[in-house]
PDB file of N, CA and C in Angstrom:
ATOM      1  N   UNK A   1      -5.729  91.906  45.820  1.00  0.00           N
ATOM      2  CA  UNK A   1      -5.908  91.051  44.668  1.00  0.00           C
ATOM      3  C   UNK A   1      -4.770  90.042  44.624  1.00  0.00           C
ATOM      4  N   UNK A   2      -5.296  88.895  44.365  1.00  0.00           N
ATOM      5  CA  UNK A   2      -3.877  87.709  44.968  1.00  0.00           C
ATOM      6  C   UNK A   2      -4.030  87.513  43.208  1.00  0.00           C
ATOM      7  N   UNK A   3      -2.371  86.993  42.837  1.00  0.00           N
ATOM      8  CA  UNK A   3      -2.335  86.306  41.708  1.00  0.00           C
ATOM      9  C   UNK A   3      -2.557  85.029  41.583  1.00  0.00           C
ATOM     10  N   UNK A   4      -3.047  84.107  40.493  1.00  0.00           N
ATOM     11  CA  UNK A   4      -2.895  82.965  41.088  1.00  0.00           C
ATOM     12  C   UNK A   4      -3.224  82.086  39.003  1.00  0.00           C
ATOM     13  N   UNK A   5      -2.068  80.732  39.395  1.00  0.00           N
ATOM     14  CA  UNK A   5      -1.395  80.585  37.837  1.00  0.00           C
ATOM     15  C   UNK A   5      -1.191  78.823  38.003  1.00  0.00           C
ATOM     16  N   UNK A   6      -1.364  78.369  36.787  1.00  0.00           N
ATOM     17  CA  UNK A   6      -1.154  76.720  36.989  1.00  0.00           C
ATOM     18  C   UNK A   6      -1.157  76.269  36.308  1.00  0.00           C
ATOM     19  N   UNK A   7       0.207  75.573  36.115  1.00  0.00           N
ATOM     20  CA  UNK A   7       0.682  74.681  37.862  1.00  0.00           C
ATOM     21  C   UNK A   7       2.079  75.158  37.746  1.00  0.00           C
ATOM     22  N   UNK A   8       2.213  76.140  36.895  1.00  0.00           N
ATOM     23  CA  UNK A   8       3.701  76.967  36.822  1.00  0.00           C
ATOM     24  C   UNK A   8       3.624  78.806  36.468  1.00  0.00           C
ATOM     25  N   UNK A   9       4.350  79.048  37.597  1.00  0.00           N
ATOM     26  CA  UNK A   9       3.542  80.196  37.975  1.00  0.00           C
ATOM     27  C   UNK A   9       4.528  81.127  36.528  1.00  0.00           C
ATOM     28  N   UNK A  10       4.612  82.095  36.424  1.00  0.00           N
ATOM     29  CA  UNK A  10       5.649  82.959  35.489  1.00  0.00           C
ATOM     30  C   UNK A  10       6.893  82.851  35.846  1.00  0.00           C
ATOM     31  N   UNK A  11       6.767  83.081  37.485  1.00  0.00           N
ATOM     32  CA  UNK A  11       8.286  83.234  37.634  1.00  0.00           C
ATOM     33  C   UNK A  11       8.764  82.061  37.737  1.00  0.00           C
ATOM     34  N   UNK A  12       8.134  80.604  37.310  1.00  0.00           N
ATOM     35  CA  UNK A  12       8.638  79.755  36.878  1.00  0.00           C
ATOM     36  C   UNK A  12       8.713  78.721  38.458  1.00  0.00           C
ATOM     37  N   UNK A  13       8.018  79.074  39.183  1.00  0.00           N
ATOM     38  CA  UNK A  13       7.620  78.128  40.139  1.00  0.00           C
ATOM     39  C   UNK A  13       6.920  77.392  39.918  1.00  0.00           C
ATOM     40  N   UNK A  14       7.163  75.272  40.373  1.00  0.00           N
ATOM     41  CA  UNK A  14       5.943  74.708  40.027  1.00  0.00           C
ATOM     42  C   UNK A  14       5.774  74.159  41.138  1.00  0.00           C
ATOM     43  N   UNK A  15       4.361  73.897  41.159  1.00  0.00           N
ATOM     44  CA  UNK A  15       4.132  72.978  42.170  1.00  0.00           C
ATOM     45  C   UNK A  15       4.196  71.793  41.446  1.00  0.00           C
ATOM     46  N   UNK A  16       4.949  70.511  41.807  1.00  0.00           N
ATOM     47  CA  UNK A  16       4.851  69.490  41.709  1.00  0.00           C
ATOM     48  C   UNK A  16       4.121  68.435  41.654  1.00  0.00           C
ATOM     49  N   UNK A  17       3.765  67.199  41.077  1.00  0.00           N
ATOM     50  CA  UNK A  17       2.450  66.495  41.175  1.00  0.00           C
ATOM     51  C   UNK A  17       2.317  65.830  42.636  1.00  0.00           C
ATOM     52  N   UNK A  18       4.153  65.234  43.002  1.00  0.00           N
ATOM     53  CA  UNK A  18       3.898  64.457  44.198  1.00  0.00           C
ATOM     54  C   UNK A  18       3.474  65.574  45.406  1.00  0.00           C
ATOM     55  N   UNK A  19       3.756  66.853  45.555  1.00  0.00           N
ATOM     56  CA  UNK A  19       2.890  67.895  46.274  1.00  0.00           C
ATOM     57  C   UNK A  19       1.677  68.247  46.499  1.00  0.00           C
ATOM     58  N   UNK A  20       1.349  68.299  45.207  1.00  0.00           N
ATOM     59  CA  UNK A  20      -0.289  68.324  45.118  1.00  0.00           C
ATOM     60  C   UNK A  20      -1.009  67.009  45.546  1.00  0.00           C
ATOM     61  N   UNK A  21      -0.579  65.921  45.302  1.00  0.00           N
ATOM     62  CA  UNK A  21      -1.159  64.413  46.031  1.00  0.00           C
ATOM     63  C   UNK A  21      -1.338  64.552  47.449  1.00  0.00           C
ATOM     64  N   UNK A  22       0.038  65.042  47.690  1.00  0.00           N
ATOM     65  CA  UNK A  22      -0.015  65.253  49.196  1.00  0.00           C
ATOM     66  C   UNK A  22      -0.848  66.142  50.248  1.00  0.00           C
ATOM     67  N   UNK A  23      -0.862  67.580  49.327  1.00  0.00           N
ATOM     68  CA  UNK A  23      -1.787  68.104  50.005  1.00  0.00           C
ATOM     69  C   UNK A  23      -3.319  67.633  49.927  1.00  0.00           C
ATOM     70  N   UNK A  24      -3.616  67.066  48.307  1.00  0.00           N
ATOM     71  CA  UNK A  24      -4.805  66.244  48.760  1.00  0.00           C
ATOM     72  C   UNK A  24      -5.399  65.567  49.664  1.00  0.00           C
ATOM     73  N   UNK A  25      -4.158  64.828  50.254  1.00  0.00           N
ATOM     74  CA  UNK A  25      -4.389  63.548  51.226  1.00  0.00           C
ATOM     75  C   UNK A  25      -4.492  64.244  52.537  1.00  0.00           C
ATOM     76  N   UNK A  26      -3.679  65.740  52.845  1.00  0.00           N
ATOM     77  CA  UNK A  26      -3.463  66.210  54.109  1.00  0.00           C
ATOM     78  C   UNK A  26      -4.792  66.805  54.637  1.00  0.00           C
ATOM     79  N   UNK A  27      -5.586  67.297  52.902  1.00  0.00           N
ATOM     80  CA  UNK A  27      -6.610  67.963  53.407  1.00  0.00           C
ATOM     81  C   UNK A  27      -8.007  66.837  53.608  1.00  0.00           C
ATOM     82  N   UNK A  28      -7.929  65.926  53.111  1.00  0.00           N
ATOM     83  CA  UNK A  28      -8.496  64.665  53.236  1.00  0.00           C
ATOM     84  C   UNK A  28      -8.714  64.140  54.552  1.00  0.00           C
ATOM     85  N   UNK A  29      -7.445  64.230  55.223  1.00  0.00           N
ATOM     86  CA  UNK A  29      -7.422  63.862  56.943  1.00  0.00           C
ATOM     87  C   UNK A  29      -7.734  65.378  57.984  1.00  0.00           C
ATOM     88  N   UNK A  30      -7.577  66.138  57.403  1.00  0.00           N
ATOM     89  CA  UNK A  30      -8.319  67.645  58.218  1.00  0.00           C
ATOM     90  C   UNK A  30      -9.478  67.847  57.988  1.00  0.00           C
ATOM     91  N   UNK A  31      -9.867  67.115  57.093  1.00  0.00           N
ATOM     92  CA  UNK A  31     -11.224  67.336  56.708  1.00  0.00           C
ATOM     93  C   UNK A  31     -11.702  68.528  55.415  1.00  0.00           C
ATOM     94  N   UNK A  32     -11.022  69.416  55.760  1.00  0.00           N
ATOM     95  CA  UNK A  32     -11.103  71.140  55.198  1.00  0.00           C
ATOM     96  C   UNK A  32      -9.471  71.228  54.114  1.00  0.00           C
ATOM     97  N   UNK A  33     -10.289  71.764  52.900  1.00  0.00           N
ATOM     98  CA  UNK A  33      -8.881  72.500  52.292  1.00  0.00           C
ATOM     99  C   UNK A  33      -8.068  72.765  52.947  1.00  0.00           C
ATOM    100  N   UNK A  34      -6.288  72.227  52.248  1.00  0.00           N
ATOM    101  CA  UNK A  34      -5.327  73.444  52.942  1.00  0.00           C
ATOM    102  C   UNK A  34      -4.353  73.480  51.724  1.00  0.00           C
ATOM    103  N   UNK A  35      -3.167  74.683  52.261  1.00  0.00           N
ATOM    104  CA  UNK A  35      -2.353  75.232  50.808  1.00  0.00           C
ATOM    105  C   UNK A  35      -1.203  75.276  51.688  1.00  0.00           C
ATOM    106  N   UNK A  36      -0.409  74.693  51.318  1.00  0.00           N
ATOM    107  CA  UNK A  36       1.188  75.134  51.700  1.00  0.00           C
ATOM    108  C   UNK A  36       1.681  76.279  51.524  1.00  0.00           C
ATOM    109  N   UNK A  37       1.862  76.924  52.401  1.00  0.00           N
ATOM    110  CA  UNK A  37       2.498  78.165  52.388  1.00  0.00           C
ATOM    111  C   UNK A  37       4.440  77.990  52.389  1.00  0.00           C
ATOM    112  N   UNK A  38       5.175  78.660  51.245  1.00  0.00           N
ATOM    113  CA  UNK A  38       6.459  78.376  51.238  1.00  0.00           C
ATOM    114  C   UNK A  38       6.888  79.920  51.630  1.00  0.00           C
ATOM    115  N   UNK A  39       7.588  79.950  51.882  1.00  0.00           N
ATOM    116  CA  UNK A  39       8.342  81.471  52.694  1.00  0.00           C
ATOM    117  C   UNK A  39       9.688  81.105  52.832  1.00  0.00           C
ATOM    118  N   UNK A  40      10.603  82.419  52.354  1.00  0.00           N
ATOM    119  CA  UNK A  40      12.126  81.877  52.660  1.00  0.00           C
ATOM    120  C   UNK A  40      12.267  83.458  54.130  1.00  0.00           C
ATOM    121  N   UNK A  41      12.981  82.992  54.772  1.00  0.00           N
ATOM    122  CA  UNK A  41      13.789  83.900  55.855  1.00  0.00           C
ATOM    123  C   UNK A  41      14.886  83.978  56.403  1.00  0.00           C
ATOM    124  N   UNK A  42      15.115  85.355  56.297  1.00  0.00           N
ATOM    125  CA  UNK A  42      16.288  85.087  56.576  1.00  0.00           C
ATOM    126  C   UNK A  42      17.196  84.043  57.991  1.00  0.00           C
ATOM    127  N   UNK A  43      18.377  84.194  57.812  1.00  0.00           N
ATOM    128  CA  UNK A  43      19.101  83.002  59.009  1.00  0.00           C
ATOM    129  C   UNK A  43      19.186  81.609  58.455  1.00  0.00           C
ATOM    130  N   UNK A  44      19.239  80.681  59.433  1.00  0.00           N
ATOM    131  CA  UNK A  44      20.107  79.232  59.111  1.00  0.00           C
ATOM    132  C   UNK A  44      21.172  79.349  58.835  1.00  0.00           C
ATOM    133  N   UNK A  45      21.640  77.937  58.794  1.00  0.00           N
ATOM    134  CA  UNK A  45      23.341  77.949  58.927  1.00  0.00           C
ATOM    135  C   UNK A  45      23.746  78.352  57.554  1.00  0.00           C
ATOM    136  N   UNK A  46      23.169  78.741  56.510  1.00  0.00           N
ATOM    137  CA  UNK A  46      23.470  78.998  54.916  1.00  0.00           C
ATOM    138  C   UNK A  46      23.021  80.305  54.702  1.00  0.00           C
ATOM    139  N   UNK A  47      22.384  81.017  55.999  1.00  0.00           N
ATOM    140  CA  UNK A  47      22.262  81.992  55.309  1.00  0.00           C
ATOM    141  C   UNK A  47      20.275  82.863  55.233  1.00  0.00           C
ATOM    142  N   UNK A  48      20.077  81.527  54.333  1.00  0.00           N
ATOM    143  CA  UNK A  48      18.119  81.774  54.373  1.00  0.00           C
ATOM    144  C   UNK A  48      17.686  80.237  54.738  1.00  0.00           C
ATOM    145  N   UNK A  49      16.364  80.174  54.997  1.00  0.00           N
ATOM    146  CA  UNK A  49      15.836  79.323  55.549  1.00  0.00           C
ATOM    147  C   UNK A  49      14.435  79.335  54.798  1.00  0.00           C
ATOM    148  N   UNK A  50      14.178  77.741  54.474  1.00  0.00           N
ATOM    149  CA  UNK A  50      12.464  77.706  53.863  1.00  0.00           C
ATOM    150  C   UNK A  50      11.465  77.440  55.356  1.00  0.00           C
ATOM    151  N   UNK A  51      11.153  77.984  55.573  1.00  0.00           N
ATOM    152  CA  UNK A  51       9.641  78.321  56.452  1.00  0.00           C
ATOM    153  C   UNK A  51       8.170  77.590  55.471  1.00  0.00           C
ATOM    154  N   UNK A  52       7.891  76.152  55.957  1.00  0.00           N
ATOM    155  CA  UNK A  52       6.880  75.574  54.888  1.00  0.00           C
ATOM    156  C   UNK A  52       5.563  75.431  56.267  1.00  0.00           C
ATOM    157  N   UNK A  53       4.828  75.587  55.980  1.00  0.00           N
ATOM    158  CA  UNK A  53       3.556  75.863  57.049  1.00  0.00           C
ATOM    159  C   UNK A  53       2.354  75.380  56.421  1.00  0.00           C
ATOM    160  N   UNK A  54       1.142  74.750  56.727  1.00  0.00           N
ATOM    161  CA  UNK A  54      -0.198  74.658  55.930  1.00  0.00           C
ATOM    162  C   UNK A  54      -1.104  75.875  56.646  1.00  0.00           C
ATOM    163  N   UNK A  55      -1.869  76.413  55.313  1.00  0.00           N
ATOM    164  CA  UNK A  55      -2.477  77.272  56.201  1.00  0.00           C
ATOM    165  C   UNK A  55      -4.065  77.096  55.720  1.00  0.00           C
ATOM    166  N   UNK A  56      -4.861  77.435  55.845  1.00  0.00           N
ATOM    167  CA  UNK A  56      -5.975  77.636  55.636  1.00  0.00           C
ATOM    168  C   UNK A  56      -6.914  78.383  54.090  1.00  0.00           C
ATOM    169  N   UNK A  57      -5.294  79.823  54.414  1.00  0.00           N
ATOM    170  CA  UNK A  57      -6.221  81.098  53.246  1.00  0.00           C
ATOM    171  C   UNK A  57      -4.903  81.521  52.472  1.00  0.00           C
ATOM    172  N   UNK A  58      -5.038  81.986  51.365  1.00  0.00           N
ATOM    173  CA  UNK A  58      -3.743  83.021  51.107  1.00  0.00           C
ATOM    174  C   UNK A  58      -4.236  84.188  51.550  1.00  0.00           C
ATOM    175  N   UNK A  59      -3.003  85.225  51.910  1.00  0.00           N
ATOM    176  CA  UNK A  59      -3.119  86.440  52.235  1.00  0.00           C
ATOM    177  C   UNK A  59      -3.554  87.206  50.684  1.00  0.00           C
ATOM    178  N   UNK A  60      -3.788  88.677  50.875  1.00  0.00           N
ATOM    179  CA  UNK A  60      -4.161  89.049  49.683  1.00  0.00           C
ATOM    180  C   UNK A  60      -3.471  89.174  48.452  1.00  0.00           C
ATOM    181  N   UNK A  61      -1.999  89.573  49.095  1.00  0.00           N
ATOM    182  CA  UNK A  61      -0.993  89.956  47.937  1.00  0.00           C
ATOM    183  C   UNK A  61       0.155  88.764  47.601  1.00  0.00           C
ATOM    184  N   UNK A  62      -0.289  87.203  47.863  1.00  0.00           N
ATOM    185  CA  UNK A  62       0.297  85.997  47.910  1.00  0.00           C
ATOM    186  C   UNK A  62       0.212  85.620  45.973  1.00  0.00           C
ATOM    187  N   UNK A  63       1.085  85.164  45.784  1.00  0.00           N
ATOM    188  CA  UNK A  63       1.436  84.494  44.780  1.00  0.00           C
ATOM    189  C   UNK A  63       0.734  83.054  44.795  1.00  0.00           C
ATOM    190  N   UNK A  64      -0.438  82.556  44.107  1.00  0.00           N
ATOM    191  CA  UNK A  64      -0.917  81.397  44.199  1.00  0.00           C
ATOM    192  C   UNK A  64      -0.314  80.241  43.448  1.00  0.00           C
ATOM    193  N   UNK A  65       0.175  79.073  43.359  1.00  0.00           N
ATOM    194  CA  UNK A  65       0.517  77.950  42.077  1.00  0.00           C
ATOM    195  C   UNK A  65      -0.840  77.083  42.497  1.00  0.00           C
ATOM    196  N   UNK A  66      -0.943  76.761  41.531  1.00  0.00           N
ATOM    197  CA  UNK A  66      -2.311  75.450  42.068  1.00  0.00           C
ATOM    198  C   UNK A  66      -1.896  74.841  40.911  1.00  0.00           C
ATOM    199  N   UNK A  67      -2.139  73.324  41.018  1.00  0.00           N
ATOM    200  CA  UNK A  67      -2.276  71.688  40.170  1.00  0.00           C
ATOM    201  C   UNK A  67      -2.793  71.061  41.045  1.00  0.00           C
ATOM    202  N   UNK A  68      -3.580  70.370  40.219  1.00  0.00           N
ATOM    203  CA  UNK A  68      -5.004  69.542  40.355  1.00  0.00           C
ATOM    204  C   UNK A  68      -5.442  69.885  41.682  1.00  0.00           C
ATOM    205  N   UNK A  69      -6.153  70.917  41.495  1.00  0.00           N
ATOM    206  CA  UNK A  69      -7.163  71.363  42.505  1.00  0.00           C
ATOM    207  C   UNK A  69      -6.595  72.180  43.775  1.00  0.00           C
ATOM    208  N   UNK A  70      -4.838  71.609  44.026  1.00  0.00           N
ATOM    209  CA  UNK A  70      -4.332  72.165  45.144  1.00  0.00           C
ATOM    210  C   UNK A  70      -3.333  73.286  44.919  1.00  0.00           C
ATOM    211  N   UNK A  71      -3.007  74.163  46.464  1.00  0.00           N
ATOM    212  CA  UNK A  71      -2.263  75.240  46.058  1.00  0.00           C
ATOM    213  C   UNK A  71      -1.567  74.997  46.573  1.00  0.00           C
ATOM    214  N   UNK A  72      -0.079  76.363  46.425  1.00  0.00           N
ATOM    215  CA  UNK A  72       1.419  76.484  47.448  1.00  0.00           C
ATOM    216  C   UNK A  72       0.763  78.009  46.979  1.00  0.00           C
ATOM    217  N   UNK A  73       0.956  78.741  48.259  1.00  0.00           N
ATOM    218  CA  UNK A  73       1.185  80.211  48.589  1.00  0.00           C
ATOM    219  C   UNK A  73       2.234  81.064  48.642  1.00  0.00           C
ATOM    220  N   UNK A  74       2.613  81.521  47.849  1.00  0.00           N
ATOM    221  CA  UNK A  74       3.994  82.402  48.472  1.00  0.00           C
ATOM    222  C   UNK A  74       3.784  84.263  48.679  1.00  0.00           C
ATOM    223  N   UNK A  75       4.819  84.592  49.287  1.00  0.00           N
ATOM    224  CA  UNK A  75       4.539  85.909  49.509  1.00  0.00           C
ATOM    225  C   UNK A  75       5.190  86.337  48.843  1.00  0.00           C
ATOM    226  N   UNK A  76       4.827  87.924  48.488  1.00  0.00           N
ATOM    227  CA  UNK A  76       5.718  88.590  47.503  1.00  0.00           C
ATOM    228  C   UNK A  76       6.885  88.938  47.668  1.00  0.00           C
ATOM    229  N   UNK A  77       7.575  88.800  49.266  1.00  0.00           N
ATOM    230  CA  UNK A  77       9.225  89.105  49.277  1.00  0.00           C
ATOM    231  C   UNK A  77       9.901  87.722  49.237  1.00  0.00           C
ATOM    232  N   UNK A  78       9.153  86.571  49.263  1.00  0.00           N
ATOM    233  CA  UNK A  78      10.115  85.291  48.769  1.00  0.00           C
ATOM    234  C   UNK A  78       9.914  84.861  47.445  1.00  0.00           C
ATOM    235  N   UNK A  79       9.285  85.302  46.894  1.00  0.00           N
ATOM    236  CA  UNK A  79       9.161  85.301  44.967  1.00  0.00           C
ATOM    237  C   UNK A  79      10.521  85.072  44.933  1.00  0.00           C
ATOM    238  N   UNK A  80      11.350  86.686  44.775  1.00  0.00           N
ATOM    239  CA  UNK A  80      12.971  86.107  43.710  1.00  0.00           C
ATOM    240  C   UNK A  80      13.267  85.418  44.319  1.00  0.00           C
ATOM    241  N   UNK A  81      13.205  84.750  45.381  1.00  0.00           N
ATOM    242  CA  UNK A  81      14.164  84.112  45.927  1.00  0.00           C
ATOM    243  C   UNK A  81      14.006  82.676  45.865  1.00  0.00           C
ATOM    244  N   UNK A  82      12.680  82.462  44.987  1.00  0.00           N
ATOM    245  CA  UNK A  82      11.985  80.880  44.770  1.00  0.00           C
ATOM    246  C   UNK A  82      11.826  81.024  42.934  1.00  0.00           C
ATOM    247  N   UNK A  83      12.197  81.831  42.162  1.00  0.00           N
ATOM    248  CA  UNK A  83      12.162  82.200  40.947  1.00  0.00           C
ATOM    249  C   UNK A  83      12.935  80.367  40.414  1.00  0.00           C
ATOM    250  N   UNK A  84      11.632  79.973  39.721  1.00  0.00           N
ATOM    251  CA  UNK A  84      12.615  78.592  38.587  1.00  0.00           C
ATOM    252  C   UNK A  84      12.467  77.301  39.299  1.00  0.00           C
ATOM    253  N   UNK A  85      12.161  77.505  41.019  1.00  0.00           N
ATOM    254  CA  UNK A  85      12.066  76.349  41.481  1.00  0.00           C
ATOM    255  C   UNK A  85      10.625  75.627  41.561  1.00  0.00           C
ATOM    256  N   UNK A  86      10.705  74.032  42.204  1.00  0.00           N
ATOM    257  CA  UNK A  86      10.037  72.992  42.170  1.00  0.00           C
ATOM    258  C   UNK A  86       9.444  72.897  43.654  1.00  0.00           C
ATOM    259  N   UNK A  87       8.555  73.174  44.201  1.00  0.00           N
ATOM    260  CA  UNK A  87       8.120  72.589  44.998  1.00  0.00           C
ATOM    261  C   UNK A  87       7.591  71.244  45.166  1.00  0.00           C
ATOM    262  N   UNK A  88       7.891  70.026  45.975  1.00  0.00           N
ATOM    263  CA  UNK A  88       8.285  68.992  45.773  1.00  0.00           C
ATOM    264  C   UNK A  88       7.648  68.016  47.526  1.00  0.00           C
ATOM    265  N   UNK A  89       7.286  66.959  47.294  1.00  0.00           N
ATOM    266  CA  UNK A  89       6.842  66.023  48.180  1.00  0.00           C
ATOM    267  C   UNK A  89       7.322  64.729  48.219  1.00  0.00           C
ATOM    268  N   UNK A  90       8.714  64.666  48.931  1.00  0.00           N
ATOM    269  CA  UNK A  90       9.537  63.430  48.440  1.00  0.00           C
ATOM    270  C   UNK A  90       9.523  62.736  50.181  1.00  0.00           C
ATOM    271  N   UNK A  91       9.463  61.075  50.060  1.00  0.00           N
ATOM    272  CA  UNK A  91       8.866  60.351  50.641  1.00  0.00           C
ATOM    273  C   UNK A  91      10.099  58.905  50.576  1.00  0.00           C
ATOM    274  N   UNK A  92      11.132  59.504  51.499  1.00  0.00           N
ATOM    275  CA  UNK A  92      12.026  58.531  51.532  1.00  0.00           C
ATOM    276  C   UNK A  92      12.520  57.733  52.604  1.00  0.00           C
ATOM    277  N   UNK A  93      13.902  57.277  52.311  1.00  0.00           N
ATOM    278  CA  UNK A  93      13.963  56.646  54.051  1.00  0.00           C
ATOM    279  C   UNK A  93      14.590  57.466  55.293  1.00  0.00           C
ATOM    280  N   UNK A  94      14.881  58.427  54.810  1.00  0.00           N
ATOM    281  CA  UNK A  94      14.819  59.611  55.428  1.00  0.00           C
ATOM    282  C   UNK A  94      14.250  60.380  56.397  1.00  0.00           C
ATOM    283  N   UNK A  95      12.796  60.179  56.093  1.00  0.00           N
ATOM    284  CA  UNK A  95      11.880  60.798  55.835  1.00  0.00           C
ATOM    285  C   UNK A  95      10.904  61.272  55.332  1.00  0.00           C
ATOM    286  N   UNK A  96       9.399  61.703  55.127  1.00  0.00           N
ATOM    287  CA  UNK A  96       8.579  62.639  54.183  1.00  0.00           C
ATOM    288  C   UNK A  96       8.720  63.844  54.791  1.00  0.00           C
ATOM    289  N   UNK A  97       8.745  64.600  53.267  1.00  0.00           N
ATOM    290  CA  UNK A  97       8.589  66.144  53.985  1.00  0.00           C
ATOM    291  C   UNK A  97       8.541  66.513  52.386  1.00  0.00           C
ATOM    292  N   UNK A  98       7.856  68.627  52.753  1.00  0.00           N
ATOM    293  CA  UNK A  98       7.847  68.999  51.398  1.00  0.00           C
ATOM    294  C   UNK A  98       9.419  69.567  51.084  1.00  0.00           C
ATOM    295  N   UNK A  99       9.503  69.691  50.185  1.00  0.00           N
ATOM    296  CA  UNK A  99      11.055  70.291  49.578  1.00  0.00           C
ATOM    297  C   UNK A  99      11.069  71.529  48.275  1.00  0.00           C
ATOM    298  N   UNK A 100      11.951  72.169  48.493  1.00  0.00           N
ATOM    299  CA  UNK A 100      12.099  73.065  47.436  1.00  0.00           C
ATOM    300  C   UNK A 100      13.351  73.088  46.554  1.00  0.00           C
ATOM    301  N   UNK A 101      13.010  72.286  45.397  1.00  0.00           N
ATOM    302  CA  UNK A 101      14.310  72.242  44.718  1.00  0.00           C
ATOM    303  C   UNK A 101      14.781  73.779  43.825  1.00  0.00           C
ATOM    304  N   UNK A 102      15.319  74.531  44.607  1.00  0.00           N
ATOM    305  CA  UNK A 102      15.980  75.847  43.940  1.00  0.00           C
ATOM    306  C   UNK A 102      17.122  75.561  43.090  1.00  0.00           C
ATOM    307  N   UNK A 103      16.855  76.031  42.219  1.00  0.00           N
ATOM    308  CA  UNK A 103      18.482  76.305  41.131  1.00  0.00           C
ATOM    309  C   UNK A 103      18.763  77.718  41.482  1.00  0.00           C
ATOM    310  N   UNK A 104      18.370  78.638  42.327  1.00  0.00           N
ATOM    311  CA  UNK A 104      19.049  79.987  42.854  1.00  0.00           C
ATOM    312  C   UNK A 104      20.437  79.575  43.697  1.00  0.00           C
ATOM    313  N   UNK A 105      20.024  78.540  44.315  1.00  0.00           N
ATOM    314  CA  UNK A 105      21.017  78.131  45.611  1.00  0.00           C
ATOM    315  C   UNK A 105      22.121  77.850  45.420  1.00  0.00           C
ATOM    316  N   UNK A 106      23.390  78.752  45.533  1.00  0.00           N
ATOM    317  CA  UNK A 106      24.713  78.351  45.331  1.00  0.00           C
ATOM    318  C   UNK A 106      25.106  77.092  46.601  1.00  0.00           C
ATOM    319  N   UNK A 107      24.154  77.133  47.873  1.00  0.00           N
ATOM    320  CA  UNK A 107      24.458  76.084  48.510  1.00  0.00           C
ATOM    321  C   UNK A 107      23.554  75.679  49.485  1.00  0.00           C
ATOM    322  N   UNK A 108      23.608  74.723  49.765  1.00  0.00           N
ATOM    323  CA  UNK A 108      22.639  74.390  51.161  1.00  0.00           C
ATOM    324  C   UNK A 108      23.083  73.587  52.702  1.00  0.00           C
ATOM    325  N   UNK A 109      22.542  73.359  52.782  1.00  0.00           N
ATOM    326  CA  UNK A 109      22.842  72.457  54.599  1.00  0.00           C
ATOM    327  C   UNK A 109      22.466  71.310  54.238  1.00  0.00           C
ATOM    328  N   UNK A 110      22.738  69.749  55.234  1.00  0.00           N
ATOM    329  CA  UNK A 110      22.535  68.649  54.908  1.00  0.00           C
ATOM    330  C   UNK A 110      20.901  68.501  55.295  1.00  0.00           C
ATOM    331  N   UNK A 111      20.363  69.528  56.259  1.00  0.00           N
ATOM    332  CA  UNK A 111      19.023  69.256  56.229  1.00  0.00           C
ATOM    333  C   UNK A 111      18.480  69.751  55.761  1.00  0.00           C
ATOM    334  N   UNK A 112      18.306  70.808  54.560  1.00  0.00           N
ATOM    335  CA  UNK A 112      17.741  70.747  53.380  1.00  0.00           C
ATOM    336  C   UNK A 112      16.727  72.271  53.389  1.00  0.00           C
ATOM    337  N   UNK A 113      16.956  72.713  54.656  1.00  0.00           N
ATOM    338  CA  UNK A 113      15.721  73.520  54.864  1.00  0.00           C
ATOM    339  C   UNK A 113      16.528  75.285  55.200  1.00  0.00           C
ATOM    340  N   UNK A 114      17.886  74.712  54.957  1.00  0.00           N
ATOM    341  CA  UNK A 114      18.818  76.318  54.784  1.00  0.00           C
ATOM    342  C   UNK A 114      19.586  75.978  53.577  1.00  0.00           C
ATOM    343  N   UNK A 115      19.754  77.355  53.131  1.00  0.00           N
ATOM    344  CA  UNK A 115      20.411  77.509  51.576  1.00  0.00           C
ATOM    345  C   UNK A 115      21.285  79.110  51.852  1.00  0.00           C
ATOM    346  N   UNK A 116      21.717  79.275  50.732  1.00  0.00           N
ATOM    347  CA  UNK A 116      22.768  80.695  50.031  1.00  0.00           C
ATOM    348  C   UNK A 116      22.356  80.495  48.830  1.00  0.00           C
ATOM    349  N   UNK A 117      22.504  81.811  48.319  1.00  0.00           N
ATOM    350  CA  UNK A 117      22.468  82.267  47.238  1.00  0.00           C
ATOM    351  C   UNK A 117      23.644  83.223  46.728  1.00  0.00           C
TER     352      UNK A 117
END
């Protein structure tokens, strides 16, 4: 039985609007639905690492967020560790990519995709 809550889950995860646009558009060019899957793991230079993937399905025991129509998946051992944050689709000169703005994170790396807690 998957949970699934929107567009802010309890534990206070949201999916973001510029996220949800995005996955609109991603699934738009695949043709077929897809849901961002966010996962933290351990390693990187900080410590944990966000693991962001599109997938197809949630697994059964996945944490769902959905806004406007689209989802982010998480699993149940990266919950606390995404508790309060923003999942996010920022589109700069940088780069595009998705992002996870955590307030858990006592710190991160300059590329954005390792943190501490």
């Amino acid at each position: 039985m998957s949970l699934s809550v929107s567009p802010r889950a309890p534990e206070g995860i949201l999916l973001a609007e510029s996220a949800a646009k995005r996955l609109a558009k991603l699934a738009e060019i695949e043709g077929k639905p897809v849901m961002l899957r966010v996962a933290v793991d351990g390693g990187g230079c900080s410590g944990f690492q966000y693991r962001l993937e599109l997938v197809d399905a949630a697994e059964a025991d996945d944490l769902i967020i959905r806004r406007d129509g689209q989802a982010a998946v998480i699993d149940p051992v990266s919950i606390p560790f995404l508790k309060g944050s923003e999942i996010a689709f920022v589109d700069e000169l940088a780069g595009a990519q998705f992002v996870v703005r955590n307030p858990n994170a006592s710190s991160s790396c300059g590329c954005g995709v390792s943190f501490a807690i």
